[in-house]
N, C-alpha and C. Protein backbone atom coordinates (compact mmCIF):
# COMPACT_ATOMS: atom_id res chain seq x y z
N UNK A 1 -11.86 -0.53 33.02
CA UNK A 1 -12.86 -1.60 33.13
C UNK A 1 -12.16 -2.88 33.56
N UNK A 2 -12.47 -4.00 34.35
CA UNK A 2 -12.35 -4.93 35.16
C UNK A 2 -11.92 -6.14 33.75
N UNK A 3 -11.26 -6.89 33.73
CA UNK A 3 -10.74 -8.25 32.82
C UNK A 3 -12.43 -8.45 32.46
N UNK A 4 -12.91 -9.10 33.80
CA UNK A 4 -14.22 -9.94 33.55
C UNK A 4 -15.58 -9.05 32.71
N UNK A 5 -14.89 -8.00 32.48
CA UNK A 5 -16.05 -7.29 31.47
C UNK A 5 -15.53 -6.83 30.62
N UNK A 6 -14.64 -7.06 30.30
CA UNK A 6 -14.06 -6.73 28.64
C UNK A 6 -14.38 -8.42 27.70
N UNK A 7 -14.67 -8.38 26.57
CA UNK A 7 -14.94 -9.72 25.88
C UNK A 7 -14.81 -9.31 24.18
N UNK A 8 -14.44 -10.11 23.20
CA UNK A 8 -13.98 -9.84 22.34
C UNK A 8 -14.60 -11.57 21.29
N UNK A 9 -14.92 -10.80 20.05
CA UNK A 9 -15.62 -11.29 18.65
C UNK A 9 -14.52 -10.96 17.32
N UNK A 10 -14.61 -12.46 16.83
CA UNK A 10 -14.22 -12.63 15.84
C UNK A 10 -15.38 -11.83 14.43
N UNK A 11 -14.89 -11.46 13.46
CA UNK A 11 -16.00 -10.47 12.65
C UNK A 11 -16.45 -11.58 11.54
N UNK A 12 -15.51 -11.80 10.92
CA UNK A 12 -16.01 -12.80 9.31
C UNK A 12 -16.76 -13.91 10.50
N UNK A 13 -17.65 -14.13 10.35
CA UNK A 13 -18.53 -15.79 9.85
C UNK A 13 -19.49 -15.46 11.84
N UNK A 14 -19.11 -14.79 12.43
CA UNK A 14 -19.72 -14.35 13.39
C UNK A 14 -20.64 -13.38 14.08
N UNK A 15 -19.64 -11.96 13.26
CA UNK A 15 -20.77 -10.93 13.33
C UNK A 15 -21.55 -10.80 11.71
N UNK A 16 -20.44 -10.37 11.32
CA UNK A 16 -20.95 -10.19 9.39
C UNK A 16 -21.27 -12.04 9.35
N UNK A 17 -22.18 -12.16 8.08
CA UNK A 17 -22.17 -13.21 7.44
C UNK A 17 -21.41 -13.69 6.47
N UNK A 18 -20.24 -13.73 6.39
CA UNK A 18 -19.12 -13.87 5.12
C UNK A 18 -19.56 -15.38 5.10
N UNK A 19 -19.75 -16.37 5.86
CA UNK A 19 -19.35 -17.76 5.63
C UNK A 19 -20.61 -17.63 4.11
N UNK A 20 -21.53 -17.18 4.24
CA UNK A 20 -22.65 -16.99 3.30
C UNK A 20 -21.86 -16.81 1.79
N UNK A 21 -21.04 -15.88 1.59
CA UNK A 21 -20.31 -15.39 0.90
C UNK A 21 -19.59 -16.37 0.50
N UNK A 22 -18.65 -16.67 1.19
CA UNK A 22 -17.88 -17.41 1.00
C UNK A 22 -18.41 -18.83 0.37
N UNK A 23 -19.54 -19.75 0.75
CA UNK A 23 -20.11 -20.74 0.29
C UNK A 23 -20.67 -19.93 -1.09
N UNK A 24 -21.12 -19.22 -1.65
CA UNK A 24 -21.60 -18.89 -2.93
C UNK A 24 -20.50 -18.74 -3.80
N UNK A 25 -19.48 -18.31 -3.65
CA UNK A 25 -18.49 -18.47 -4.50
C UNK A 25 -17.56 -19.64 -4.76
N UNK A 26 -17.93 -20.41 -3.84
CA UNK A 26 -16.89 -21.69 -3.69
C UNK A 26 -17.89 -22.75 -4.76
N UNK A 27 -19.62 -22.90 -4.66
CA UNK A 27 -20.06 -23.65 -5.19
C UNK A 27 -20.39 -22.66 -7.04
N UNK A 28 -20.26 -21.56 -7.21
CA UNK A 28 -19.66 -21.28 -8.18
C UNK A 28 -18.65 -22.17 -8.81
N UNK A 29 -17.74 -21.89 -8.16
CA UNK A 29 -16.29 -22.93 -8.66
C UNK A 29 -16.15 -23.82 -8.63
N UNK A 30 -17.29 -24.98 -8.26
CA UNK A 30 -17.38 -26.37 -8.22
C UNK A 30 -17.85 -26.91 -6.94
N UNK A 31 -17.56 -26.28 -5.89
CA UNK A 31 -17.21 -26.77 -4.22
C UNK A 31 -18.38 -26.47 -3.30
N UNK A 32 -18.92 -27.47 -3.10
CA UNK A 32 -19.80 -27.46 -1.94
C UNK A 32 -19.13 -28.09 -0.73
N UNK A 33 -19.35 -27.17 0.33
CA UNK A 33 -18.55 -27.22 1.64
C UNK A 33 -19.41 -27.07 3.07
N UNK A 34 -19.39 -27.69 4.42
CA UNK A 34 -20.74 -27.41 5.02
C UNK A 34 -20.20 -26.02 5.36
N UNK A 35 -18.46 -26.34 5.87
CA UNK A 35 -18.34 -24.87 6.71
C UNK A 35 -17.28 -23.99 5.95
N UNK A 36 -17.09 -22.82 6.17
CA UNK A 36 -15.62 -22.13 5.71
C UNK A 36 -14.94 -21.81 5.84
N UNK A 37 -14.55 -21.39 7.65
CA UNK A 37 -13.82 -20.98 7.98
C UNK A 37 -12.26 -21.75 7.49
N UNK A 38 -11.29 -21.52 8.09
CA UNK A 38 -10.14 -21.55 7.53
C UNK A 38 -10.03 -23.05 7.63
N UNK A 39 -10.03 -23.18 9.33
CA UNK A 39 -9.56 -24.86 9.64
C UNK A 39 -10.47 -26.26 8.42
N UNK A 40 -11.51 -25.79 8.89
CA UNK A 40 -12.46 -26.28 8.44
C UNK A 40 -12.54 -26.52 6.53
N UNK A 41 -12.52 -25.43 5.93
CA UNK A 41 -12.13 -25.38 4.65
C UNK A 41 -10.63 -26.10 4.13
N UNK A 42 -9.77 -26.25 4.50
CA UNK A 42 -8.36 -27.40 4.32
C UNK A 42 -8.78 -28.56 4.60
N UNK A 43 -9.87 -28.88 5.90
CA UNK A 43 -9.68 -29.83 6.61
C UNK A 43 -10.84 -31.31 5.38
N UNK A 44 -11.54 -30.24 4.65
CA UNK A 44 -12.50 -30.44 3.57
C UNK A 44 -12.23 -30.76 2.36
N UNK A 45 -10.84 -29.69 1.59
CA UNK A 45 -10.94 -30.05 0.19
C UNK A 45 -9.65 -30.98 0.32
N UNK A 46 -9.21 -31.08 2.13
CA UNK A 46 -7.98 -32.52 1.85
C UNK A 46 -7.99 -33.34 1.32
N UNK A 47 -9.40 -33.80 1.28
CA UNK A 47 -10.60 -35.03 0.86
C UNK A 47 -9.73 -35.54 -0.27
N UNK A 48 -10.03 -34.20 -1.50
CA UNK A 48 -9.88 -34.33 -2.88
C UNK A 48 -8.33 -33.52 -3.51
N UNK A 49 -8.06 -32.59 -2.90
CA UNK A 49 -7.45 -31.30 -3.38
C UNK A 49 -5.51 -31.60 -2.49
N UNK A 50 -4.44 -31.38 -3.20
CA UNK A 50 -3.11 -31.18 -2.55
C UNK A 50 -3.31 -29.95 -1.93
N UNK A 51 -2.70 -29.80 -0.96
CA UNK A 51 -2.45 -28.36 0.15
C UNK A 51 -2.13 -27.33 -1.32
N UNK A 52 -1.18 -27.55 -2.00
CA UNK A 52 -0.91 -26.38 -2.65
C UNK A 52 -1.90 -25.78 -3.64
N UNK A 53 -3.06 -26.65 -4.10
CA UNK A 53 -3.97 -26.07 -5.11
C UNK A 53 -5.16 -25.41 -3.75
N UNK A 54 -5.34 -26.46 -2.84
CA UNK A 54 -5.75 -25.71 -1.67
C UNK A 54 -6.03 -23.88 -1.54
N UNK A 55 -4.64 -24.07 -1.23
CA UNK A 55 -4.22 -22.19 -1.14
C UNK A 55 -4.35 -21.46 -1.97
N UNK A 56 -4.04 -22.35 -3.03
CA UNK A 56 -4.54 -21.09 -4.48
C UNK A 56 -6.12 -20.72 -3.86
N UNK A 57 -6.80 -22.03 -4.12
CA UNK A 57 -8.55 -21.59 -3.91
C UNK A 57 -8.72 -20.83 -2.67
N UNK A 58 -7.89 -20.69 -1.44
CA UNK A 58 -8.50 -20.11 -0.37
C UNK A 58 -8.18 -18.52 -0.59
N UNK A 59 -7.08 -18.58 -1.48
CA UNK A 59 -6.34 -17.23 -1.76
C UNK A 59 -7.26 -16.46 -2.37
N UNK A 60 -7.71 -17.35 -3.60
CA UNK A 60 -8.53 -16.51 -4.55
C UNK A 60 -10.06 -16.35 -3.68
N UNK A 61 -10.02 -16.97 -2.90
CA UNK A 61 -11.59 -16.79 -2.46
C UNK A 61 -11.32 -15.69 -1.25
N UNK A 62 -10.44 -15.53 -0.80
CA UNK A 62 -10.04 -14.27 0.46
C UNK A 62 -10.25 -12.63 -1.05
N UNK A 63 -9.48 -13.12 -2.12
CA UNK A 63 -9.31 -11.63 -2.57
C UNK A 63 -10.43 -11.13 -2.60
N UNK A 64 -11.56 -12.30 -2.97
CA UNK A 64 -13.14 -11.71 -3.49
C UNK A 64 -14.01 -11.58 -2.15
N UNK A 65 -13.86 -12.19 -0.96
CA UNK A 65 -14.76 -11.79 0.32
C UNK A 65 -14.21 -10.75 0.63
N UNK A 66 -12.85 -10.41 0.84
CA UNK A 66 -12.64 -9.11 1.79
C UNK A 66 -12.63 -7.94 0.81
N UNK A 67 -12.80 -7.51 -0.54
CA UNK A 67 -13.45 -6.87 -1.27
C UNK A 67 -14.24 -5.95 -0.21
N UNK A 68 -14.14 -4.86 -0.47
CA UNK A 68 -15.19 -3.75 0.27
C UNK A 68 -16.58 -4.08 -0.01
N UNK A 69 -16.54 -3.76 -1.40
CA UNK A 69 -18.05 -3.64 -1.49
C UNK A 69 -18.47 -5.30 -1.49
N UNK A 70 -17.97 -5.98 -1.45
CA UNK A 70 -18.46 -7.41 -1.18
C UNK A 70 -19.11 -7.46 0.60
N UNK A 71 -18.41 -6.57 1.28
CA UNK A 71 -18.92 -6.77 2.29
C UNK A 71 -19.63 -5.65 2.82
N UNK A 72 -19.72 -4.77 1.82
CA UNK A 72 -20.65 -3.59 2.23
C UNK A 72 -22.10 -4.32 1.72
N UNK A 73 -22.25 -5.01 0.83
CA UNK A 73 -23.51 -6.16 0.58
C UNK A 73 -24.11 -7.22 1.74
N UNK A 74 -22.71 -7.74 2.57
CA UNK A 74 -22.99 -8.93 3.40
C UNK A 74 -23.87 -8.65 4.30
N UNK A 75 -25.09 -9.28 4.96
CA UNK A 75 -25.48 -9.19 5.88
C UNK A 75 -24.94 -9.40 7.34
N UNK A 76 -25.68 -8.96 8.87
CA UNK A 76 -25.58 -9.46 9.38
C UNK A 76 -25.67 -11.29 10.13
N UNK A 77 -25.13 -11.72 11.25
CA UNK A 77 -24.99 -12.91 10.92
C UNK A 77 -26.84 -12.37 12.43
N UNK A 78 -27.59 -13.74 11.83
CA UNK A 78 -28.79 -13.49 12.77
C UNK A 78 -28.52 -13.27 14.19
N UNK A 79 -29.80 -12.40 14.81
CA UNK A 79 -29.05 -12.01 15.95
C UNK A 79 -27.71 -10.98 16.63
N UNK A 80 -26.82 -11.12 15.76
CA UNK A 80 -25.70 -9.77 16.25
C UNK A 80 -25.92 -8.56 16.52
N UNK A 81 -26.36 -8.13 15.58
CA UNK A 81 -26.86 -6.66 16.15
C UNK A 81 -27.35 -6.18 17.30
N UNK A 82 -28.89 -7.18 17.29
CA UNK A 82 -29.30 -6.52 18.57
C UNK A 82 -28.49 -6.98 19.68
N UNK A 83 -27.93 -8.26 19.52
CA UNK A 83 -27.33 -8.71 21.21
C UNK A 83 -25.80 -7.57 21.35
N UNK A 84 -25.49 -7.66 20.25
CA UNK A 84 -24.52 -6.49 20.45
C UNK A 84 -24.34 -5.09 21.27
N UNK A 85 -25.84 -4.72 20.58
CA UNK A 85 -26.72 -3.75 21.21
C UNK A 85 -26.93 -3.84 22.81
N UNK A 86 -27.40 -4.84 22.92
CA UNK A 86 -27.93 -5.40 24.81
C UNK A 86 -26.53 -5.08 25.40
N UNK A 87 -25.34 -6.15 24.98
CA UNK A 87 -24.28 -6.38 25.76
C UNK A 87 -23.15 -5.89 25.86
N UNK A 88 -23.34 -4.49 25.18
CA UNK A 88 -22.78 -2.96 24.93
C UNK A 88 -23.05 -1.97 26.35
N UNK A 89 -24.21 -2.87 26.79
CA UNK A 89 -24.48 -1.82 28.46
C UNK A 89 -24.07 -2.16 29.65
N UNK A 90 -23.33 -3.56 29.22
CA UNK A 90 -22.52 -4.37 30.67
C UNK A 90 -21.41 -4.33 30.26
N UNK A 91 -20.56 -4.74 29.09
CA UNK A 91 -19.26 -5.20 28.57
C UNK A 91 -18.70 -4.32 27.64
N UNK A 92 -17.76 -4.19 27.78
CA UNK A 92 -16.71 -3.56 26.78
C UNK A 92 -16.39 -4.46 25.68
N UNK A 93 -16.81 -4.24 24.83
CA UNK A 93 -16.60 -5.26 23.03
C UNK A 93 -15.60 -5.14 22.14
N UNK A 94 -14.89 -6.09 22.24
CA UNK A 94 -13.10 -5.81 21.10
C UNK A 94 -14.18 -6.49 19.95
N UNK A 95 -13.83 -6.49 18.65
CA UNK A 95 -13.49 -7.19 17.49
C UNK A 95 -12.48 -7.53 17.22
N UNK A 96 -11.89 -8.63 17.37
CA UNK A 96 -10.80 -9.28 16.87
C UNK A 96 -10.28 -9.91 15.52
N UNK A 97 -10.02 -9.26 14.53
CA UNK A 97 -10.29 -10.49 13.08
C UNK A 97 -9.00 -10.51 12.03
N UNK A 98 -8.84 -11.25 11.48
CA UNK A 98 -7.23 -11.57 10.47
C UNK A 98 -7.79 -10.78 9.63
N UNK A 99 -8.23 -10.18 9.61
CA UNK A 99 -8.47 -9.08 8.10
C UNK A 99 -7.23 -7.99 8.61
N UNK A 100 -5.97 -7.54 7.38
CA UNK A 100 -5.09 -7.01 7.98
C UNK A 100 -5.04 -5.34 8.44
N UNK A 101 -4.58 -4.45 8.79
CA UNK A 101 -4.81 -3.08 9.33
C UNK A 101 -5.59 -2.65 8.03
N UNK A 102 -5.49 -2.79 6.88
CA UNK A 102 -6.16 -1.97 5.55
C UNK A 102 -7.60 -2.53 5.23
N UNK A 103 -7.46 -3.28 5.87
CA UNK A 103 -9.07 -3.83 5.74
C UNK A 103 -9.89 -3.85 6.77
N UNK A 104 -9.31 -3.10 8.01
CA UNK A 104 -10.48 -2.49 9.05
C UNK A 104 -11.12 -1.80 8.62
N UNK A 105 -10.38 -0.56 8.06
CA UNK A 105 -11.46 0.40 7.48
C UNK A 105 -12.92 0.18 6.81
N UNK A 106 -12.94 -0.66 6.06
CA UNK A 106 -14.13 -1.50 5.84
C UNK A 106 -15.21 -1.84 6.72
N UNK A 107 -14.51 -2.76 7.43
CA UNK A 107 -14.89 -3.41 8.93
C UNK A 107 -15.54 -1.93 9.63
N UNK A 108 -14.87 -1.05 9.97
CA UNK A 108 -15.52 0.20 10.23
C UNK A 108 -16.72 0.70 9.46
N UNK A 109 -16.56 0.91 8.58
CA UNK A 109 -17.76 1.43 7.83
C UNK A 109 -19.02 0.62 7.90
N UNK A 110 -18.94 -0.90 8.13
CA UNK A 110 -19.68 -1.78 7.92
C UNK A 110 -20.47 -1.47 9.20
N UNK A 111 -19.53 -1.43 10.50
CA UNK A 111 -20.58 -1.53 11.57
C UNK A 111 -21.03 -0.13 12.14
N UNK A 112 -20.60 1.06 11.18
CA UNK A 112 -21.19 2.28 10.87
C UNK A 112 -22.95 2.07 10.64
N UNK A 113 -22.36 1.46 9.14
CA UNK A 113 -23.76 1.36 8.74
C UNK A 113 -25.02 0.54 9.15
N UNK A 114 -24.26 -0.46 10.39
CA UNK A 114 -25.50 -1.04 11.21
C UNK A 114 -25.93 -0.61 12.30
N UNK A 115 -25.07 0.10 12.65
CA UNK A 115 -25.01 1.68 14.29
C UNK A 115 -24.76 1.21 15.13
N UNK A 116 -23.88 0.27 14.98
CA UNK A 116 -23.06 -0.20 16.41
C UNK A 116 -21.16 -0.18 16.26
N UNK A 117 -20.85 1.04 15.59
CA UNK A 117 -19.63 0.97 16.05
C UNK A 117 -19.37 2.07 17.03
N UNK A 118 -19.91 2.46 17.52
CA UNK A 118 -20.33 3.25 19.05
C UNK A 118 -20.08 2.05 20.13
N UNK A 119 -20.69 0.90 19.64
CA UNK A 119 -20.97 -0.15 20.88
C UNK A 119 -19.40 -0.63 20.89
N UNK A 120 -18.36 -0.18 20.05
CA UNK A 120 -17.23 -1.54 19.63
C UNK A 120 -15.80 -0.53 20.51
N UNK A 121 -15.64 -1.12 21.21
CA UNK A 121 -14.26 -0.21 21.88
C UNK A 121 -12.98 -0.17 21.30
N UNK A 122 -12.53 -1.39 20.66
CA UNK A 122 -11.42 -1.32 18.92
C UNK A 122 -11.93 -2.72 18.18
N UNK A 123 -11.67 -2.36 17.13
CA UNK A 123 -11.51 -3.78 15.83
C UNK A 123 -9.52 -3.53 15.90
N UNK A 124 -9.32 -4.90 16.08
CA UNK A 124 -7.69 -5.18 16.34
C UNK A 124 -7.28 -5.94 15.32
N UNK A 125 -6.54 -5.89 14.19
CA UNK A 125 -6.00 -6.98 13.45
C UNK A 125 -4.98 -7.88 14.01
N UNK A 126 -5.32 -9.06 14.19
CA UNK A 126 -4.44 -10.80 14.26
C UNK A 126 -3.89 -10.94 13.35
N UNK A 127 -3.46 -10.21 12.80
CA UNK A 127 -2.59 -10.43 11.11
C UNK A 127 -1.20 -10.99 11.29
N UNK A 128 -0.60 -10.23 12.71
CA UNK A 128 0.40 -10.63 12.81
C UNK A 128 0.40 -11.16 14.51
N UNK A 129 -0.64 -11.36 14.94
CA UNK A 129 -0.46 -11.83 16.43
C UNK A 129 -1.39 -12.43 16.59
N UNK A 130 -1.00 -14.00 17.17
CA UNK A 130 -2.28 -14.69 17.71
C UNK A 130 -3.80 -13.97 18.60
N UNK A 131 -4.98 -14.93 18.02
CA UNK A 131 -6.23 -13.94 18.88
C UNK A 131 -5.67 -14.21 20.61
N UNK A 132 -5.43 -14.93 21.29
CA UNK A 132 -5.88 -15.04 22.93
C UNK A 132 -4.19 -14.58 22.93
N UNK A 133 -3.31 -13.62 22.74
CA UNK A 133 -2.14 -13.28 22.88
C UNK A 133 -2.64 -11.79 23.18
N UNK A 134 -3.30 -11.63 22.51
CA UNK A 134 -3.97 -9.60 21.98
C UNK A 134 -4.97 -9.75 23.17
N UNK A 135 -5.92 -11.15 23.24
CA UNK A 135 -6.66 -11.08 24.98
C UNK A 135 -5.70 -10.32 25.60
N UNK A 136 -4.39 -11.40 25.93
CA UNK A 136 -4.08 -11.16 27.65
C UNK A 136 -3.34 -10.12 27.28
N UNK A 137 -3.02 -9.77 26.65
CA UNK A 137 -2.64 -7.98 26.42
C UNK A 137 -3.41 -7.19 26.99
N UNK A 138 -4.30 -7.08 26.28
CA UNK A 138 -5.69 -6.38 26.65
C UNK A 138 -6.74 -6.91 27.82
N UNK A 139 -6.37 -7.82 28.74
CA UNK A 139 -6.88 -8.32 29.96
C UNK A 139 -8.38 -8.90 29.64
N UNK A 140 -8.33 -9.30 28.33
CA UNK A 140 -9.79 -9.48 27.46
C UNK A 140 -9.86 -11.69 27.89
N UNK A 141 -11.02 -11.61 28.93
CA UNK A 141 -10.96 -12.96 29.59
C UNK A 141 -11.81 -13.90 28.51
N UNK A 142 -12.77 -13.56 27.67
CA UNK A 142 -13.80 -14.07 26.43
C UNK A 142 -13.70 -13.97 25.20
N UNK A 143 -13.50 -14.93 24.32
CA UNK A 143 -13.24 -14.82 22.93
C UNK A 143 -14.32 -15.53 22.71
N UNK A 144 -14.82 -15.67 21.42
CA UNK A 144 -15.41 -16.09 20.79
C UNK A 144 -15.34 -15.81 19.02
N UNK A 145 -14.81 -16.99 18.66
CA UNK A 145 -14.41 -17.19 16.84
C UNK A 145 -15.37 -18.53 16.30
N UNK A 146 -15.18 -18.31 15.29
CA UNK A 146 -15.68 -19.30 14.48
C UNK A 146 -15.08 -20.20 13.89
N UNK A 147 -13.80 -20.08 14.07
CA UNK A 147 -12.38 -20.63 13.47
C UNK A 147 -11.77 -22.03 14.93
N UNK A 148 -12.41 -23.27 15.17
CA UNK A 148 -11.31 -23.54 16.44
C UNK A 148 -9.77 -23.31 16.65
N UNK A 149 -8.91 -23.20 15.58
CA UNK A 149 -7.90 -22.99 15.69
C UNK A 149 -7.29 -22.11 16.45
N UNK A 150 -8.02 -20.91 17.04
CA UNK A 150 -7.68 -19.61 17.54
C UNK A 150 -8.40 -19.87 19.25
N UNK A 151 -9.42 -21.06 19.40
CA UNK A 151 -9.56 -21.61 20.59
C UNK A 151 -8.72 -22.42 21.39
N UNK A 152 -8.07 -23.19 20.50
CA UNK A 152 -6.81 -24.18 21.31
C UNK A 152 -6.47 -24.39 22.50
N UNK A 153 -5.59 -23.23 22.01
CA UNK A 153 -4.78 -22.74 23.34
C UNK A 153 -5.51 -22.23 24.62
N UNK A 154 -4.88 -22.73 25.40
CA UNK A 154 -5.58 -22.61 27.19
C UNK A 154 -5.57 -20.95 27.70
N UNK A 155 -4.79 -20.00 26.58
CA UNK A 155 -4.55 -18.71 27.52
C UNK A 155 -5.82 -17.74 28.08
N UNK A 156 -7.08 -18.00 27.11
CA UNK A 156 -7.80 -16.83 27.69
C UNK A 156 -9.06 -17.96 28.15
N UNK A 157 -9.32 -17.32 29.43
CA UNK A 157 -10.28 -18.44 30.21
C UNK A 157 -11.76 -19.29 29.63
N UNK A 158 -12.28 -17.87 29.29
CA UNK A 158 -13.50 -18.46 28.38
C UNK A 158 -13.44 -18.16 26.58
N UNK A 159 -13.55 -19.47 26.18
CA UNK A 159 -13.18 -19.21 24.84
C UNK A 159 -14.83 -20.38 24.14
N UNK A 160 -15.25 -19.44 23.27
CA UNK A 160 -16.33 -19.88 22.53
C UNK A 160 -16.27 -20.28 21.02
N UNK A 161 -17.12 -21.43 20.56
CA UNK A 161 -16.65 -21.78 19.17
C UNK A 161 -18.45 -21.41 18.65
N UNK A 162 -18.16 -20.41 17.52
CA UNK A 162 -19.67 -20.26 17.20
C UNK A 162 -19.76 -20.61 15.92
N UNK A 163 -20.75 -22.13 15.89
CA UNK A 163 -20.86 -22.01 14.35
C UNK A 163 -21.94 -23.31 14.44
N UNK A 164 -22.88 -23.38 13.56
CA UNK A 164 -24.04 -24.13 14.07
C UNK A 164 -24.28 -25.97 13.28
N UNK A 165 -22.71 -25.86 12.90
CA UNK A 165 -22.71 -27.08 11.93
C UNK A 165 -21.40 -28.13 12.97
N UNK A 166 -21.11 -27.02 13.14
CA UNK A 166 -19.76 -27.85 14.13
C UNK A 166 -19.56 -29.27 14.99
N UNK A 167 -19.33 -29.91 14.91
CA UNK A 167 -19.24 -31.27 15.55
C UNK A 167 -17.98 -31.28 16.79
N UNK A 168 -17.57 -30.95 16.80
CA UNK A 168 -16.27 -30.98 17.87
C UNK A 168 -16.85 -30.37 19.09
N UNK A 169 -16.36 -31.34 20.02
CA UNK A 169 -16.61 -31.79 21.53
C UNK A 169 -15.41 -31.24 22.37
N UNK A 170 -15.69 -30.15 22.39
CA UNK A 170 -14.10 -29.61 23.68
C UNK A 170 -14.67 -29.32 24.90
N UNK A 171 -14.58 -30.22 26.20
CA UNK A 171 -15.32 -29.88 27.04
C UNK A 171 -14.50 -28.29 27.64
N UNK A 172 -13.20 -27.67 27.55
CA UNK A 172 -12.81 -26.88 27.66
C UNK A 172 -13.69 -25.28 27.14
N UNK A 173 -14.08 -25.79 25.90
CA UNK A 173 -14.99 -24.62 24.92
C UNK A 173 -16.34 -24.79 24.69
N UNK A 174 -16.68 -23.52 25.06
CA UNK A 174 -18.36 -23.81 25.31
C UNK A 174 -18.67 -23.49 23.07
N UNK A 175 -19.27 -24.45 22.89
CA UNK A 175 -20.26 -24.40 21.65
C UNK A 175 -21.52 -23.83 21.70
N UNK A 176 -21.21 -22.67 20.47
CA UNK A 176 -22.75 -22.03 20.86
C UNK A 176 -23.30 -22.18 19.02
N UNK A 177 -24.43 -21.90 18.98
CA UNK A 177 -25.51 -21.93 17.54
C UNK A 177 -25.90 -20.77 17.23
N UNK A 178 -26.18 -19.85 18.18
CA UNK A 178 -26.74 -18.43 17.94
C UNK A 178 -25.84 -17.65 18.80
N UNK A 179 -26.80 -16.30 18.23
CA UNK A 179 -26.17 -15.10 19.09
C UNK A 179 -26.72 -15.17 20.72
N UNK A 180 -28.16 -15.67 20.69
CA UNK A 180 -28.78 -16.07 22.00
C UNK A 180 -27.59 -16.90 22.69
N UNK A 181 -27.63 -17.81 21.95
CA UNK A 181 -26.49 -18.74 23.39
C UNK A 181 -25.19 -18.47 23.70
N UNK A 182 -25.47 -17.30 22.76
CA UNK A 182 -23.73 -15.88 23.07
C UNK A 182 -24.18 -15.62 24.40
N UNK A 183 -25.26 -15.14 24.31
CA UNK A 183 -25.88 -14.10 25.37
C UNK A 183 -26.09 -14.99 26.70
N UNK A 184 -26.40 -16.12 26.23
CA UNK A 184 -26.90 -17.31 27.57
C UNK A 184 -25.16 -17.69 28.03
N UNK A 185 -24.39 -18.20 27.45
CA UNK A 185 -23.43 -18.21 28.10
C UNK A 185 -22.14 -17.33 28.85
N UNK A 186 -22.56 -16.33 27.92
CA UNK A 186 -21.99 -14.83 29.02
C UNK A 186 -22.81 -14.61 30.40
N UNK A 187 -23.91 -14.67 30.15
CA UNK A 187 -24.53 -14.36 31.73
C UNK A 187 -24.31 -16.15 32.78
N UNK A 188 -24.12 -16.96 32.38
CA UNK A 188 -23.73 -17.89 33.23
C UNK A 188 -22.37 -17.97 33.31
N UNK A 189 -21.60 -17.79 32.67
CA UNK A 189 -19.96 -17.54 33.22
C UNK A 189 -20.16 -16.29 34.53
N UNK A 190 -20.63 -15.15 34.11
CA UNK A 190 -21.34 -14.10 34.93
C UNK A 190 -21.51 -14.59 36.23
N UNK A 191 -22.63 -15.26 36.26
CA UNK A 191 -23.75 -16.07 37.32
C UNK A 191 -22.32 -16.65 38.05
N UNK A 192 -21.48 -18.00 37.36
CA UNK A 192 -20.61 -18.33 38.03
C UNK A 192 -19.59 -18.12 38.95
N UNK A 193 -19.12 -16.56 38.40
CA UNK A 193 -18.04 -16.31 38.74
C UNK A 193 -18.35 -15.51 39.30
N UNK A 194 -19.63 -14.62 40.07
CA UNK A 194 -19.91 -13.75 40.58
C UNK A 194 -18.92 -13.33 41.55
N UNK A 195 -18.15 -11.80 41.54
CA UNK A 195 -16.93 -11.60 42.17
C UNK A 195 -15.70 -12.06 41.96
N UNK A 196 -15.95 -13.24 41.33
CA UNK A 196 -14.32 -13.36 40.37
C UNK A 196 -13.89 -12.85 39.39
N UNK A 197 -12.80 -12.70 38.78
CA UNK A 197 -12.77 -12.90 37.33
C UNK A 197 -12.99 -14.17 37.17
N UNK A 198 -13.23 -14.50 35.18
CA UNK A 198 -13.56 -15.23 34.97
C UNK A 198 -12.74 -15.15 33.50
């Protein structure tokens, strides 16, 4: 398959709903937060919290989300499924996610049980390798995370930040709110680059 049709998804807070998860246990423990991902969560309890009590809380809150059956509970995030579904008949679909090799299996079962791991060509762990490094490995031109930190860098051409609270302005990275404006901005990179890669 061609670069420009291979494209690749971050899983926690994009496809699954963990950020959901993750905010219920945090305001358990005191902490109301808008967002959770990683950057975002440091960038929050800096406010109040030293880096090192920080990590304790992000630590203890990783042991209890990536829990199996914690995420054999989680829902989908709105929208994924079916667009998954749609864009399974043009594109080849990586999952990309820091959950480490022992916690795919999970990740597997999960999108078993929603009937789209047929649609998923691999789930790859970043555990030990940056996400847009495992792109240009894999000639994978589209990311899309929920995390900006894993957008940064200039290596993979189209890189998406999905998360519907987000404030940051990268004219480099397209910002999307839904799975729709997943879908709207894949077919206009598409539209654009007609005959290029992209």
């Amino acid at each position: 398959m061609t670069e420009d049709k291979k494209i690749a998804f971050d899983f926690d807070g994009v496809i699954a709903d963990t950020n959901q998860k993750k905010m219920q246990w945090m305001q358990k423990h005191g902490f109301h937060l808008i967002n959770c991902d990683k950057t975002s969560f440091y960038q929050e309890l800096s406010q109040i919290l030293k880096k090192e009590k920080i990590d304790r809380i992000y630590k203890n809150m990783g042991s209890y989300i990536f829990r199996p059956e914690i995420l054999e509970e989680t829902m989908p995030v709105q929208g994924a499924i079916e667009t998954i579904q749609k864009l399974a008949q043009k594109f080849e679909i990586y999952i990309i996610t820091a959950r480490t090799e022992s916690m795919i299996i999970p990740v597997n079962n999960w999108l078993e049980k929603y009937h789209i791991k047929n649609k998923i060509k691999q789930v790859i762990s970043s555990s030990y390798e940056p996400k847009q490094e495992i792109c240009l490995k894999r000639g994978i031109s589209f990311l899309c995370d929920d995390d900006i930190r894993h957008l940064i860098d200039k290596k993979v051409k189209t890189r998406v930040l999905f998360n519907n609270k987000k404030k940051e302005n990268k004219k480099d990275i397209w910002i999307v709110k839904s799975w729709e404006e997943i879908e709207q901005c894949l077919n206009t990179v598409e539209e654009e680059n007609r005959g290029f890669l992209f």
